[in-house]
Every structure is written in structure tokens, then in C-alpha cells.
Protein backbone atom coordinates (compact mmCIF):
# COMPACT_ATOMS: atom_id res chain seq x y z
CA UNK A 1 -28.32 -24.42 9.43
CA UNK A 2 -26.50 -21.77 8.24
CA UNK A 3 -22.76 -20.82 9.30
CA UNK A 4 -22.26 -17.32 10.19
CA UNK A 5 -19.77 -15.55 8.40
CA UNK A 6 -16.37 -14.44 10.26
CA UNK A 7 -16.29 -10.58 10.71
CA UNK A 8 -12.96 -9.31 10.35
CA UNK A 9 -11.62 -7.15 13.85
CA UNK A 10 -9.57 -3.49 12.79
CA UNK A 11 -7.83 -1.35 14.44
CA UNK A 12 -7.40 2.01 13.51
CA UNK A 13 -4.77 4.73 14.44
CA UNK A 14 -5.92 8.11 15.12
CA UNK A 15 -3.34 10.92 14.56
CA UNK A 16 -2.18 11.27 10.88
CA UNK A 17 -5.05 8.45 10.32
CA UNK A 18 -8.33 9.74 11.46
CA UNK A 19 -7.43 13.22 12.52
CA UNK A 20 -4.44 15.58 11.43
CA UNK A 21 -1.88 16.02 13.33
CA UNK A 22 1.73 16.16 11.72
CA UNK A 23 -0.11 18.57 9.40
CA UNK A 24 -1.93 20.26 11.57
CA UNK A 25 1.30 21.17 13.91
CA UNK A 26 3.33 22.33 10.97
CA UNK A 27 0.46 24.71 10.05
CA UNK A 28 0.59 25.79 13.80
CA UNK A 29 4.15 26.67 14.02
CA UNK A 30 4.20 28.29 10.58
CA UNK A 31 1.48 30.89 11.95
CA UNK A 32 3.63 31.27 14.85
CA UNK A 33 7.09 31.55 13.48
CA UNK A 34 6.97 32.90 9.61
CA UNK A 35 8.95 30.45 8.45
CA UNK A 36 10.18 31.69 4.89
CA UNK A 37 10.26 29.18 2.83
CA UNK A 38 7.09 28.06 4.65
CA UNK A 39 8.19 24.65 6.67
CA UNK A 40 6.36 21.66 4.73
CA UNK A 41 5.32 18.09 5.14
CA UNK A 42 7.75 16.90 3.29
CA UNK A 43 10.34 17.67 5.44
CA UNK A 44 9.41 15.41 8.30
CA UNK A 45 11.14 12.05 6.66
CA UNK A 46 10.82 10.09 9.64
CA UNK A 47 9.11 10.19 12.74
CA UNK A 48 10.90 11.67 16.13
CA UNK A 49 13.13 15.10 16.34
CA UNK A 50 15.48 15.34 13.13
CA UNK A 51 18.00 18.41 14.53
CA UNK A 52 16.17 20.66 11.65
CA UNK A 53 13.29 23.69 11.90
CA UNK A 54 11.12 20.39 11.70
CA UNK A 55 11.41 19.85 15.42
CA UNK A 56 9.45 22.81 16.05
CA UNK A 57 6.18 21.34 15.70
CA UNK A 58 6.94 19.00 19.09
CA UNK A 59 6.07 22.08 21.13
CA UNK A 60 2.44 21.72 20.24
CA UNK A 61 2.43 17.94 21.53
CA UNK A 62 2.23 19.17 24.55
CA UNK A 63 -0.79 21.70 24.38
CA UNK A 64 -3.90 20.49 25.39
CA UNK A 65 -5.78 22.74 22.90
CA UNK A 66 -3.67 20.85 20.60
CA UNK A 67 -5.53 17.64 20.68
CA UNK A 68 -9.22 19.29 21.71
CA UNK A 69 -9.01 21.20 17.90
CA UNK A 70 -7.42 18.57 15.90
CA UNK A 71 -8.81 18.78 12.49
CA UNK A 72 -10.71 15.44 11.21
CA UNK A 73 -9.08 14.45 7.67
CA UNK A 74 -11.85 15.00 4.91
CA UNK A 75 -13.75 11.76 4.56
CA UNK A 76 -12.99 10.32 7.99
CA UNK A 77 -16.14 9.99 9.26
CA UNK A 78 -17.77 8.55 5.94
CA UNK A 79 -14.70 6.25 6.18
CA UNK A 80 -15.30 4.54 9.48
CA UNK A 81 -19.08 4.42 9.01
CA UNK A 82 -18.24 2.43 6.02
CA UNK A 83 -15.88 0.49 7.46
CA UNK A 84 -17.96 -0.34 10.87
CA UNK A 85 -20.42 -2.16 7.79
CA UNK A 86 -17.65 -4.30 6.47
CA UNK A 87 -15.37 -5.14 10.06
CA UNK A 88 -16.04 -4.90 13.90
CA UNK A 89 -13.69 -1.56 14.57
CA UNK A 90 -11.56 -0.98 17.23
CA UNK A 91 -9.40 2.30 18.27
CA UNK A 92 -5.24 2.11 18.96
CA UNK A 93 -3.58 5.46 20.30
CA UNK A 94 -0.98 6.37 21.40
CA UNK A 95 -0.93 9.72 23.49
CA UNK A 96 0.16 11.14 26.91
CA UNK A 97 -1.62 10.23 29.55
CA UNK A 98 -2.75 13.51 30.69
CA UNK A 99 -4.39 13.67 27.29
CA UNK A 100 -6.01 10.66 27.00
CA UNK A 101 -9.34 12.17 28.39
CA UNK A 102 -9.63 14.70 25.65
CA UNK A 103 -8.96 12.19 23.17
CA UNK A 104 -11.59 10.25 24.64
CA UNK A 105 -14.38 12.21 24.39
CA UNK A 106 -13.32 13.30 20.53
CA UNK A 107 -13.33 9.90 19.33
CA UNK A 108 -16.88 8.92 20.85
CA UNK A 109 -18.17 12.44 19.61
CA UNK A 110 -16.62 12.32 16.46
CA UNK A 111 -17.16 8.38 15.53
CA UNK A 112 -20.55 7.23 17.41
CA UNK A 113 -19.63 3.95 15.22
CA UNK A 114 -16.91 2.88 17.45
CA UNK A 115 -18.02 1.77 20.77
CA UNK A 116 -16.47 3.49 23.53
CA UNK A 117 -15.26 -0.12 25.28
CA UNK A 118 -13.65 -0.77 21.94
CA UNK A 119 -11.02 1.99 22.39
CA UNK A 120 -7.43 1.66 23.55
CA UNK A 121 -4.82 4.12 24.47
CA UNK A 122 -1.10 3.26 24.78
CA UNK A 123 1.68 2.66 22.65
CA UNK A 124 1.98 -0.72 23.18
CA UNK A 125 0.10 -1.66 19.47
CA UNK A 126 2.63 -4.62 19.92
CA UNK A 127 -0.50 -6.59 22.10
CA UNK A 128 -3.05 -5.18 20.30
CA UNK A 129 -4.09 -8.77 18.42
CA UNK A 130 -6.44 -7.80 15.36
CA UNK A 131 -7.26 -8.97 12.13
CA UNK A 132 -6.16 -6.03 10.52
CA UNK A 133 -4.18 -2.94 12.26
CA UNK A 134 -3.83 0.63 9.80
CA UNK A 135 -1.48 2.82 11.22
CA UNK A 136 0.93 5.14 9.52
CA UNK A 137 3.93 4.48 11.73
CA UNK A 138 6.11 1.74 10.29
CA UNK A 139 7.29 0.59 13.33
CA UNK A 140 3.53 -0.23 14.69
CA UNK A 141 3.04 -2.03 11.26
CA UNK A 142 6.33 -3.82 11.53
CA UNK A 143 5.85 -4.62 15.17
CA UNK A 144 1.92 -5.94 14.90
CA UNK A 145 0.67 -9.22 15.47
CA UNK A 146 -2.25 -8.42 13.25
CA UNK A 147 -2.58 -10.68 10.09
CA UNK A 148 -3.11 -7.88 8.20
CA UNK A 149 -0.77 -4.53 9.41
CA UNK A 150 -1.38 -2.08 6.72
CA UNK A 151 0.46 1.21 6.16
CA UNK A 152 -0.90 4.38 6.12
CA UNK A 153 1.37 6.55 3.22
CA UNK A 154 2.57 9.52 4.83
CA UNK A 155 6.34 11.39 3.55
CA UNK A 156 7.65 10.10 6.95
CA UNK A 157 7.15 6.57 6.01
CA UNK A 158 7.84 6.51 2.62
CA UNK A 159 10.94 4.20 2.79
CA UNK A 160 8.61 1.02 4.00
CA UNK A 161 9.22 -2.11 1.20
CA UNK A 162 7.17 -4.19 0.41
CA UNK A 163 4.49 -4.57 3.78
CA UNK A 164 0.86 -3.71 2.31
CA UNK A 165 0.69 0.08 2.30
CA UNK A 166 -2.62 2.27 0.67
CA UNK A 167 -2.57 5.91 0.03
CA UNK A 168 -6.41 6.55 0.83
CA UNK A 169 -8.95 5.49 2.25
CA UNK A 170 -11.00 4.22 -0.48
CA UNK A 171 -7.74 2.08 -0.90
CA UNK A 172 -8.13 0.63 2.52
CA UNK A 173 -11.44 -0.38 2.25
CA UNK A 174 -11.36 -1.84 -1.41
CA UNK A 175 -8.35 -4.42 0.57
CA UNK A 176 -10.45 -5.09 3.32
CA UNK A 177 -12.73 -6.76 0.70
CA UNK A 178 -10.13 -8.36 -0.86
CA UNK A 179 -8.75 -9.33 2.59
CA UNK A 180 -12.54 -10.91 3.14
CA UNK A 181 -12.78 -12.53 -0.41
CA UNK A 182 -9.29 -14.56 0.35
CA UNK A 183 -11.95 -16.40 3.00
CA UNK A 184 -13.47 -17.96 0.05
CA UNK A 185 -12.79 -20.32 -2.66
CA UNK A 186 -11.16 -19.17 -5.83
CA UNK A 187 -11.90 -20.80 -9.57
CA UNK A 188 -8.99 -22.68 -10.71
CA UNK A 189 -9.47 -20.87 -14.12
CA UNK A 190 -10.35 -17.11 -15.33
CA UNK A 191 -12.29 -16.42 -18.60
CA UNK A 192 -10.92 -13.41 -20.16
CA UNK A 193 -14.43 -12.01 -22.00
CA UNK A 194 -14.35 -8.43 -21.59
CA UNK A 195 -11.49 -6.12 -21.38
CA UNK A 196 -9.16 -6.85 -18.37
CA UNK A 197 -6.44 -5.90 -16.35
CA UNK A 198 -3.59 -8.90 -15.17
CA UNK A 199 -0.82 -8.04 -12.40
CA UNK A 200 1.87 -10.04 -11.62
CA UNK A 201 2.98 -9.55 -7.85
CA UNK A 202 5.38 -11.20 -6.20
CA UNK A 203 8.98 -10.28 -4.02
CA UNK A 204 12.04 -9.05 -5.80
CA UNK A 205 13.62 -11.59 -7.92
CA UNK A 206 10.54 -13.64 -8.47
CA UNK A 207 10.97 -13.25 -12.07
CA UNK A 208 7.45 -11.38 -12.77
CA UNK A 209 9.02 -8.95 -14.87
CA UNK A 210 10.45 -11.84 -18.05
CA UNK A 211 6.83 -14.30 -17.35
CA UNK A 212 5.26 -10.98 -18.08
CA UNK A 213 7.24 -10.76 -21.48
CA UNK A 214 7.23 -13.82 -21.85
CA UNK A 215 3.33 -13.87 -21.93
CA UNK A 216 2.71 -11.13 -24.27
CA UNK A 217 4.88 -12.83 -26.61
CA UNK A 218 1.75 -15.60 -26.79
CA UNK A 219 -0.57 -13.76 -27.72
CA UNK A 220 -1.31 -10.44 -29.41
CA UNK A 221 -4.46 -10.13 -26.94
CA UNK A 222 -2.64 -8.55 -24.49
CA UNK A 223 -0.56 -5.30 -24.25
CA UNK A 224 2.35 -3.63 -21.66
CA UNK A 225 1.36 -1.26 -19.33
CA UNK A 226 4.15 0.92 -18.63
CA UNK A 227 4.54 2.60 -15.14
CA UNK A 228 6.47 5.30 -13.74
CA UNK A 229 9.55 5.27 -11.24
CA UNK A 230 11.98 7.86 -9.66
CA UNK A 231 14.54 5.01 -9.67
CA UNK A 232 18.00 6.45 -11.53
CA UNK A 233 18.38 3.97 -14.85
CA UNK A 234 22.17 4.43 -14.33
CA UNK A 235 21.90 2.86 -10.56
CA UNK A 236 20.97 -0.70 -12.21
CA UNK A 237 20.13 -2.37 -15.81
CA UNK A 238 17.16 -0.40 -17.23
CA UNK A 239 14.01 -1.79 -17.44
CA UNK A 240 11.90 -1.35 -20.30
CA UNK A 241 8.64 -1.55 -17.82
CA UNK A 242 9.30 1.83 -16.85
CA UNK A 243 9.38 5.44 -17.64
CA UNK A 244 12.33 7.52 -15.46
CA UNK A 245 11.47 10.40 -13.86
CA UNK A 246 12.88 13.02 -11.63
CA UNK A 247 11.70 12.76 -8.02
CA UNK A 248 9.59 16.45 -8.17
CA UNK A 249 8.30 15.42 -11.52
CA UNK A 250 6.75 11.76 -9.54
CA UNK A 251 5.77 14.12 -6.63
CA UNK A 252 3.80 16.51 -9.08
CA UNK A 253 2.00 13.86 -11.04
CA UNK A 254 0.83 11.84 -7.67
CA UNK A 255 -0.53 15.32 -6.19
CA UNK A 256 -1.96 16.46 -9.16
CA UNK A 257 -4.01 13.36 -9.55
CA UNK A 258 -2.47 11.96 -12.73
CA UNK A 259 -1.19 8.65 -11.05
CA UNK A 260 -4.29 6.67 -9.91
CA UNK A 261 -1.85 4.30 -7.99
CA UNK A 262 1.87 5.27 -6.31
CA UNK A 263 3.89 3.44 -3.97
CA UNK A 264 7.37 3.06 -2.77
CA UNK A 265 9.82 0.16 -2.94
CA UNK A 266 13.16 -0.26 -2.14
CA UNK A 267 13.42 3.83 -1.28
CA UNK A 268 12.11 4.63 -4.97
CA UNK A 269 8.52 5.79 -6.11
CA UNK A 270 7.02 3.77 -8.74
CA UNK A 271 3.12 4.91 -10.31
CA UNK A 272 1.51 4.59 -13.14
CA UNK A 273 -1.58 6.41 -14.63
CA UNK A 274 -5.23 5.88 -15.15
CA UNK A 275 -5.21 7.45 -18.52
CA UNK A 276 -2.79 4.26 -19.96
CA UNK A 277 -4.35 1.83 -18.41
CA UNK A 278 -8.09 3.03 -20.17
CA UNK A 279 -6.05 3.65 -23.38
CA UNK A 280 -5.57 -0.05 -23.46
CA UNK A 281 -8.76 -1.29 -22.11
CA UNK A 282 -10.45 1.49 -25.10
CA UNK A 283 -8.43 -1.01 -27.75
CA UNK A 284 -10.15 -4.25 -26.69
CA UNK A 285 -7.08 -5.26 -25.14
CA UNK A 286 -5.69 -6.87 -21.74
CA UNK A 287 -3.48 -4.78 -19.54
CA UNK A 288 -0.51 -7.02 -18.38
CA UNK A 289 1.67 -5.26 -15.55
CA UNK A 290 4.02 -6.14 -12.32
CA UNK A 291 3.36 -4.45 -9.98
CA UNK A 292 4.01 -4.62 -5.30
CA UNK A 293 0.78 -5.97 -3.30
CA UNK A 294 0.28 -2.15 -2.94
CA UNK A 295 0.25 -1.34 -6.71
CA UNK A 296 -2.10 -4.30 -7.29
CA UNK A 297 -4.72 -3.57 -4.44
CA UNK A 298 -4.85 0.34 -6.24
CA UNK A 299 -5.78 -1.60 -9.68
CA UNK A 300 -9.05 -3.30 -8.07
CA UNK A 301 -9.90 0.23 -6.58
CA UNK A 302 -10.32 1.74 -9.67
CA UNK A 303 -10.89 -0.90 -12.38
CA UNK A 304 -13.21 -3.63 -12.59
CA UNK A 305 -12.04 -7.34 -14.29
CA UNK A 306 -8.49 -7.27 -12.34
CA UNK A 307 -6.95 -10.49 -11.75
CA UNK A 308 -3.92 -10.26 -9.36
CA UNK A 309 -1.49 -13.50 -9.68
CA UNK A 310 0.93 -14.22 -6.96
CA UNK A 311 4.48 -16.00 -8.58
CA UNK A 312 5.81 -18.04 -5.53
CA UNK A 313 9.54 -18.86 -5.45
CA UNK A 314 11.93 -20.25 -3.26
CA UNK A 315 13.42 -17.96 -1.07
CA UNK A 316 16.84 -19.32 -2.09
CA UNK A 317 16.58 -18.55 -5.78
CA UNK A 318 14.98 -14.98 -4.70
CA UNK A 319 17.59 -14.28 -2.64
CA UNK A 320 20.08 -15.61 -5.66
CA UNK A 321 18.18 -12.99 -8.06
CA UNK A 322 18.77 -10.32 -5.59
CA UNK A 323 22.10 -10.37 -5.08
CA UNK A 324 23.28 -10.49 -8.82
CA UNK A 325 21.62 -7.01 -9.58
CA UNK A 326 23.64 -4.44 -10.66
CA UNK A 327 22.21 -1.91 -7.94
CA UNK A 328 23.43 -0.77 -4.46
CA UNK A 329 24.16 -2.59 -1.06
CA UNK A 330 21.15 -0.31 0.88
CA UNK A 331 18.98 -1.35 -2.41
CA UNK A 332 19.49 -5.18 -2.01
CA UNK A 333 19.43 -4.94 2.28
CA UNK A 334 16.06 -3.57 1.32
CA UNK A 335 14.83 -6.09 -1.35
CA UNK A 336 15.83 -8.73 1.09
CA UNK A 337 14.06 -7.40 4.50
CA UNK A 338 11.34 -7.32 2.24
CA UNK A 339 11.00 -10.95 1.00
CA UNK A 340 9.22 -12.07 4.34
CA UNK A 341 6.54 -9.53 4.61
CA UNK A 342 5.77 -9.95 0.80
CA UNK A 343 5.56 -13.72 0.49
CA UNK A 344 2.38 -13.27 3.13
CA UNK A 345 0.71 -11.60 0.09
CA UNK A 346 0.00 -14.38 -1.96
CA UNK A 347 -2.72 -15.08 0.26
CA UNK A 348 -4.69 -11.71 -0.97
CA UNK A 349 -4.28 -12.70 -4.15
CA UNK A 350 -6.24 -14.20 -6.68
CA UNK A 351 -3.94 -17.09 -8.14
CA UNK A 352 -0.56 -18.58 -6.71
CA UNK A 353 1.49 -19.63 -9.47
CA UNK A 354 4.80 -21.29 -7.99
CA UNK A 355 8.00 -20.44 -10.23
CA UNK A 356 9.91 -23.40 -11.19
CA UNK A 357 10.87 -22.69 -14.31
CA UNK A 358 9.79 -19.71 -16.68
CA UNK A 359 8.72 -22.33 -19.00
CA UNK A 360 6.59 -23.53 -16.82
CA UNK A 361 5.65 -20.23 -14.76
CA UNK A 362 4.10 -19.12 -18.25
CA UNK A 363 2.63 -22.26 -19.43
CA UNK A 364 0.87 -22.27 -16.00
CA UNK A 365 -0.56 -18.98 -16.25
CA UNK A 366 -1.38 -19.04 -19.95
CA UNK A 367 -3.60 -21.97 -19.07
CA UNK A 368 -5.09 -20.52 -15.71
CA UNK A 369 -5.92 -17.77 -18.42
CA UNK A 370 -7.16 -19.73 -21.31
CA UNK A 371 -4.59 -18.04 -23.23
CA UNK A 372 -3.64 -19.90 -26.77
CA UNK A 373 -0.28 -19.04 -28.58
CA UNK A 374 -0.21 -16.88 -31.58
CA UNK A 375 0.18 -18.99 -34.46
């Protein structure tokens, strides 16, 4: 007799999610007020009324036209059909009561996938008990009792550390199946045939960043990939990782496509770009990178042969690591809210390698790779 395979239970968000609605009301209110320099996304850096021009948008929360015209986001339908294949989906929004009608009958027009006992209207997404919840508001995410809350990017969110965050849905879904593949059993070893890409992930002092250099110094097989960060090199010790740039020059290379992956940590935006990674793979060579959860969930989006390893360490000698960086107070508060949310990512990943030593970390990983020392 067979067993029958677990299906995984989401629940999905609506506004900013599914259907537009932040941008959608700042469109609105720049038709209606002229607004020179036009008012942008950008400017709405957290959720609720800021004091600024920003707050103008509110007005429209209110409309009921509002909500019965609500753009759908390009590729949300195709999304949840495809999704509805791979989990059992369920809807979690939060609007005024009055509304809840309209929103209603959009949803079961708009997604015939979702059945219409399967959707949910509140704020509450605090008793909402999932598998996996998406939502782009952090404090639904940080709040969930889902085993899986996963961030939505949006500009108001963008200071979220390391909880598992995508920036599209193609993102999403590629985690889901890596969310279903943790089910199974993994290989204790991974033959390195063909051209191949190897993260590192782990918290903030977990030491990824040395076993990484410490591993290409075994073998020539292997070669850096360096990334991209908005992070000021006079704020801490520079890493050699990482390429510096300005904040609008990160923003212009993540909307123009150029970054394949981007994600924020500890309030700074780190990406890194297709084009280097194929460089690498074009040699014959293995990409080795650190990288968040985030940064390594992109990688198996858009590249085939990724192998993400987990380094586990004691939340003393993280917390030790931490606190001797040459960075600032907010920056290690932020590394260290982080450490709990990120140690639940090893389970995502392919390999858990726990750090005792860096000795051992590497020897450990250059065997789980079959990797033999230069002579």
C-alpha cells in the first residue's frame, strides 16, 4: 500500500500580493493631486501614516470603487493556478468589514482555483495555522504560526533580516519545492560532475564567509562569486566578498534586471548578478558564495546543480561573533533578532554542517563534496 504524500496548506495575502494596492493608490492620488515630483513607491518605508504627502493615498481605503477596480499584479493568476498544483491554497485578508463583500466576489471571480470556503477575512493572520503564510507585511510574517511565513519584498518592508523573503513569484514557488523536498531524504554526499553552484547560508557570525576561503584555498576547482551590497565599507572591516555600491546605483541594477537575486539584511541591500555567476559556470568551474536563505532560494530559481549548505553554530559563539564587529549598535540589534528566525533555515537546506572548528567546518564540507586538496 502506498502512503499518500503530505500536501503542503498556503495562505496567501491579497493586497500588494495578488492585487495592487499600495501602487495602485499612489497612482490614484497622483491623478488627483499633480504631485510634482510625482509621489513614488519608494516613499512609503513602512506601513501606516508617516506625517508626509505619502498619507494621501489612505483616502482611497475607504472608497468602495477602490477595492471593486483593484488591478491584478501581472502573473497572478498563472501564479495561483500553479501554485493550487503544488499546495492546497487558502486566502488571508485583511479589510474593512463593509468591504469584505466586494472582496469576496473578486477573489472567487478572479481565482476559480481557490475555493470559496477556503477564504478568510480579518486581520487576525496570528490564528491562521498554515504550512506556509506569504504576506508582505512583516508584522503578519513575524507574528505567524505558519512553519513557513515568507515575505513578500515590497520598499515598505525592506528592513526585515533574515526571515525567508522572495522578490517574485517564480521565487515563491521554486521554495515551495524546496520547502516539499526538505520532506525527503537527502544523500550524505554530492558528486560535483558538471558545473555547479555551492552557497554557504547560515546567521551572522557563523563563520561562512573564512570556510568559504578557506575552501577555495583546496582546490583550484572552484572560484569566488562576488556580490553586490549598499553597505558603507567605512561602517565595518571590508569584505573582499563584495563590491560597494551607492544605494540608487543597487536600486538601478535590481530594476533594470541586472541582479537575478537581491535581498536585504541588517537594513543593507546585498545582490549579485546572473552574468558572473554564468561567467564562472562558462570556465568549467564551481561557483562558491555566502549568501541569506533568501539569496540561496534565488540561486535554485535560476540555476540548475545548486547545493545550499547550512553551517550550524552555537548561538553563544554567534552571538560572540556579533558583538566584536566593528559596525553599529542598530546593525548588531539587527544581526541578533535575526539569529532565531535564521537557524529555522537549515531545515530548507540541502546539508547541515555544524561549526566546531573551521578546521573541521571545511574538512566536513570538502568531504560532503568529494573535494581533494591541491597538491
Amino acid at each position: 500500500m502506498n502512503k499518500r504524500k503530505y500536501r503542503l496548506t498556503t495562505a496567501l495575502d491579497i493586497d500588494d500580493l495578488l492585487m495592487e494596492c499600495t501602487s495602485y493608490a499612489i497612482r490614484l492620488a497622483n491623478e488627483k493631486y499633480k504631485f510634482d515630483p510625482p509621489l513614488s513607491i519608494y516613499e512609503v518605508t513602512r506601513w501606516g501614516k508617516q506625517g508626509t504627502r505619502s498619507d494621501a493615498i489612505f483616502e482611497f481605503f475607504n472608497d468602495p470603487e477602490f477595492y471593486k477596480t483593484q488591478p491584478l499584479y501581472e502573473g497572478a493568476k498563472e501564479f495561483v493556478r500553479e501554485l493550487s498544483k503544488k499546495t492546497e491554497v487558502f486566502v488571508s485578508t485583511a479589510i474593512p468589514p463593509e468591504f469584505m463583500g466586494i472582496r469576496a466576489k473578486r477573489i472567487i471571480e478572479e481565482f476559480p482555483e481557490i475555493p470559496p470556503d477556503h477564504i478568510y477575512m480579518g486581520s487576525r493572520k496570528d490564528k491562521i495555522h498554515v504550512d506556509i503564510l506569504f504576506d508582505d507585511a512583516m508584522h503578519n510574517v513575524l507574528k505567524s504560526p505558519a512553519k513557513y511565513p515568507i515575505l513578500m519584498r515590497r520598499p515598505w518592508n525592506q528592513d526585515a533580516t533574515g526571515m525567508l523573503a522572495v522578490n517574485t513569484y517564480d521565487e515563491f514557488l521554486k521554495l515551495v519545492d524546496v520547502i516539499a523536498e526538505s520532506y525527503n531524504v537527502t544523500t550524505e554526499h554530492y558528486s560535483l560532475n558538471s558545473p555547479s553552484v555551492v552557497v554557504l547560508v547560515g546567521p551572522s557570525g557563523s563563520g561562512k564567509s573564512k570556510i568559504a576561503r578557506r575552501v577555495l584555498e583546496q582546490t583550484d576547482r572552484f572560484e569566488k562569486l562576488m556580490s553586490y551590497t549598499t553597505k558603507d565599507p567605512t561602517a565595518s572591516e571590508p569584505n573582499d566578498w563584495y563590491n560597494y555600491v551607492s544605494v540608487e546605483t543597487f536600486r538601478e541594477m535590481c530594476e533594470s534586471g541586472e541582479m537575478f537575486q537581491s535581498t536585504m539584511y541588517s537594513g543593507h541591500g546585498y545582490g549579485s548578478r546572473k552574468s558572473d555567476v554564468d561567467a564562472i559556470l562558462a570556465k568549467g568551474k564551481h561557483v562558491m558564495t555566502t549568501m541569506d536563505i533568501c539569496g540561496a532560494m534565488s540561486l535554485k530559481t535560476n540555476f540548475k546543480n545548486v547545493i545550499t549548505i547550512y553551517i550550524q553554530r552555537e548561538k553563544k559563539a554567534l552571538l560572540s561573533s556579533i558583538l566584536r564587529k566593528n559596525s553599529s549598535i542598530q546593525d548588531k540589534v539587527n544581526r541578533i533578532v535575526a539569529i532565531d528566525f535564521e537557524e529555522q533555515n537549515g531545515a530548507i537546506c540541502d546539508y547541515v554542517v555544524e561549526f566546531n572548528s573551521y578546521d573541521q567546518a571545511v574538512a566536513d564540507i570538502c568531504r560532503l563534496l568529494g573535494i581533494k586538496k591541491n597538491k
